[in-house]
Protein backbone atom coordinates (compact mmCIF):
# COMPACT_ATOMS: atom_id res chain seq x y z
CA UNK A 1 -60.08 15.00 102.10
CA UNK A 2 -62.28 15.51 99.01
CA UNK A 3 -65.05 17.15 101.16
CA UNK A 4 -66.00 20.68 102.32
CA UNK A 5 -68.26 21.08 105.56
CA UNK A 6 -70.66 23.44 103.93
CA UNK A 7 -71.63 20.27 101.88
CA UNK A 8 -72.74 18.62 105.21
CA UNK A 9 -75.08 21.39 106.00
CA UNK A 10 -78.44 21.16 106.51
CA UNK A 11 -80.01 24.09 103.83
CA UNK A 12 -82.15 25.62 106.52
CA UNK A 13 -79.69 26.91 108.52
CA UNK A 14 -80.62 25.05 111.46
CA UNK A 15 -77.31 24.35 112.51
CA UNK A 16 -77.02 20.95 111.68
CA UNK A 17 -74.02 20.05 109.68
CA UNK A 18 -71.04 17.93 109.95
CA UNK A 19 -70.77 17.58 113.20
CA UNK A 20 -74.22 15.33 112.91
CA UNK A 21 -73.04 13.15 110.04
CA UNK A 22 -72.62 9.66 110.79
CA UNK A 23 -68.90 9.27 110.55
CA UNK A 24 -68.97 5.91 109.41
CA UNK A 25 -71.25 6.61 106.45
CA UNK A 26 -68.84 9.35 106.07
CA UNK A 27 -65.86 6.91 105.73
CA UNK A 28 -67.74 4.96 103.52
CA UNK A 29 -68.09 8.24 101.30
CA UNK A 30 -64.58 9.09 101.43
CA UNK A 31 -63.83 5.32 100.32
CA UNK A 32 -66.21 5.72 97.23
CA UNK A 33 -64.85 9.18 95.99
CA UNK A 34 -61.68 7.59 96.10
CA UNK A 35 -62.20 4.43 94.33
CA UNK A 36 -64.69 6.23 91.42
CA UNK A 37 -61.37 8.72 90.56
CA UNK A 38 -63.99 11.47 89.57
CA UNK A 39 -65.82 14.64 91.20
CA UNK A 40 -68.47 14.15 93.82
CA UNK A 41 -70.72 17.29 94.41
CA UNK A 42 -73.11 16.90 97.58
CA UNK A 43 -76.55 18.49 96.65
CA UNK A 44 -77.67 17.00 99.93
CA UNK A 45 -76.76 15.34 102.77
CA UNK A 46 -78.51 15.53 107.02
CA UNK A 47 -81.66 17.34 106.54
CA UNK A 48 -83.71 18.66 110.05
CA UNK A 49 -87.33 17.60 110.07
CA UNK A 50 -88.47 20.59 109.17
CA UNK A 51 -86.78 21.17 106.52
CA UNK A 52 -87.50 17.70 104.95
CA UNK A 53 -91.16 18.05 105.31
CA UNK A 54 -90.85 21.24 103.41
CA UNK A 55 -89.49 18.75 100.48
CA UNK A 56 -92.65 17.80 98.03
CA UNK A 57 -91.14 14.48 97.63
CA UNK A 58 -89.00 13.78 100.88
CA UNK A 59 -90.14 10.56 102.57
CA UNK A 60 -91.03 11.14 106.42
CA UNK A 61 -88.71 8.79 107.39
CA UNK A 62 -85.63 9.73 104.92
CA UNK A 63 -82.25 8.65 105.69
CA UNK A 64 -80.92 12.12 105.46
CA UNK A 65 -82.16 12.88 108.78
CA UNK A 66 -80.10 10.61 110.85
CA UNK A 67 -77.06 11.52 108.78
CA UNK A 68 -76.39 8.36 106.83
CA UNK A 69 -77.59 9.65 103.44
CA UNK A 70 -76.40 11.70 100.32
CA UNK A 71 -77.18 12.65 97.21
CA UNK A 72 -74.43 13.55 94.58
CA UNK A 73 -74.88 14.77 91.60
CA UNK A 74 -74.49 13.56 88.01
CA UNK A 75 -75.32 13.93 85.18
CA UNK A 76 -72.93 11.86 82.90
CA UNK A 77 -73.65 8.34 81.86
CA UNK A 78 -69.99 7.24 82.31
CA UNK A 79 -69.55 9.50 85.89
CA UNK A 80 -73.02 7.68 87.07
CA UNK A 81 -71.57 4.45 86.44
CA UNK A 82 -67.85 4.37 88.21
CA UNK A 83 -70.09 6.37 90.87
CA UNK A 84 -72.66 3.37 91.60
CA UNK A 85 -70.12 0.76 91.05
CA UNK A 86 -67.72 2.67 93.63
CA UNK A 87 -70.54 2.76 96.15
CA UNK A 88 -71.34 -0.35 95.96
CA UNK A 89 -67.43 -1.08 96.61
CA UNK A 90 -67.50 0.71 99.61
CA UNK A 91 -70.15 -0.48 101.54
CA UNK A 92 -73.50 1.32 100.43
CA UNK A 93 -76.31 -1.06 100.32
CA UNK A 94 -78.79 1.24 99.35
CA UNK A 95 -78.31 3.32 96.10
CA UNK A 96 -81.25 5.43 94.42
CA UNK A 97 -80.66 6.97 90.96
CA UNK A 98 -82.56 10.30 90.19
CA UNK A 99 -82.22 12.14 86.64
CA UNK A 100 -79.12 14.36 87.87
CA UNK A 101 -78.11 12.69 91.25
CA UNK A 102 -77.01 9.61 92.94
CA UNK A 103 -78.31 8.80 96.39
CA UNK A 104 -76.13 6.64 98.82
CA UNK A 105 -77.19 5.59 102.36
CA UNK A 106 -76.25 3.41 104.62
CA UNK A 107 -79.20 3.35 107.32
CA UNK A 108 -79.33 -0.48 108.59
CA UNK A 109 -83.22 -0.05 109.82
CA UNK A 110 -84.04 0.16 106.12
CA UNK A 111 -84.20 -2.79 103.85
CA UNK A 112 -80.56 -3.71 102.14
CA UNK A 113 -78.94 -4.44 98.85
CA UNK A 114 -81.83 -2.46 97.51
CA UNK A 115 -81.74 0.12 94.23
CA UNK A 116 -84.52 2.15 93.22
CA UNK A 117 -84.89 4.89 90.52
CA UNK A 118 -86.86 8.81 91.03
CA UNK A 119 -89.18 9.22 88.78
C-alpha cells in the first residue's frame, strides 16, 4: 500500500527484488508505516552477496540478504521516534539507529529485543 517495488530492489541490478522479500517481514513493515502516520523511504532493503561485500561496513552475515531487513531513512528527531516506537509495535525485535536511517529486521537466527546505534 505505502510501498513501491523499486524500493525492494537490490542496487546491483541483480535481479533480486520483491519477489525475494520475506513477506512476513513485509507485513510487519506495512503494520509499522501504518501505525507511525508518517513517510517511510527505503534506502535499502535484500542486498545479493555481492553487492553487500562491496559495502565498507556491511556485516557478512547482514539481514538484508535473506530479505528480512530495511533501512529507512530519517532524519527528524520527532519522525525517528513514532518510527522506532511503531516498529517496535509491530513486531521488529531488532532495531539499529544510524545518523539518517532506521534499520528494522526481523531475522530470528539473530539475537532479539536487541538495539544498537552506527557509529
Amino acid at each position: 500500500k505505502h510501498f513501491r517495488e523499486y524500493e525492494f530492489r537490490c542496487p546491483c541490478g541483480c535481479g533480486l527484488g520483491f519477489k525475494d522479500i520475506d513477506q512476513a517481514s513485509l507485513g510487519k513493515l506495512q503494520v509499522a508505516r501504518e501505525l507511525a502516520g508518517v513517510a517511510f523511504m527505503i534506502t535499502s532493503s535484500i542486498r545479493c552477496v555481492q553487492y553487500n561485500r562491496s559495502l565498507p561496513k556491511a556485516s557478512e552475515t547482514s539481514s538484508h540478504l535473506y530479505g528480512c531487513a530495511f533501512d529507512i531513512y530519517c532524519s527528524k528527531s520527532s519522525d525517528r521516534w513514532k518510527i522506532v516506537d511503531a516498529l517496535m509495535a509491530s513486531g521488529f525485535t531488532r532495531i539499529g539507529i544510524g545518523k539518517d536511517f532506521i534499520h528494522a529486521d526481523d531475522d530470528e537466527y539473530k539475537p532479539q529485543q536487541i538495539m544498537w546505534v552506527y557509529s
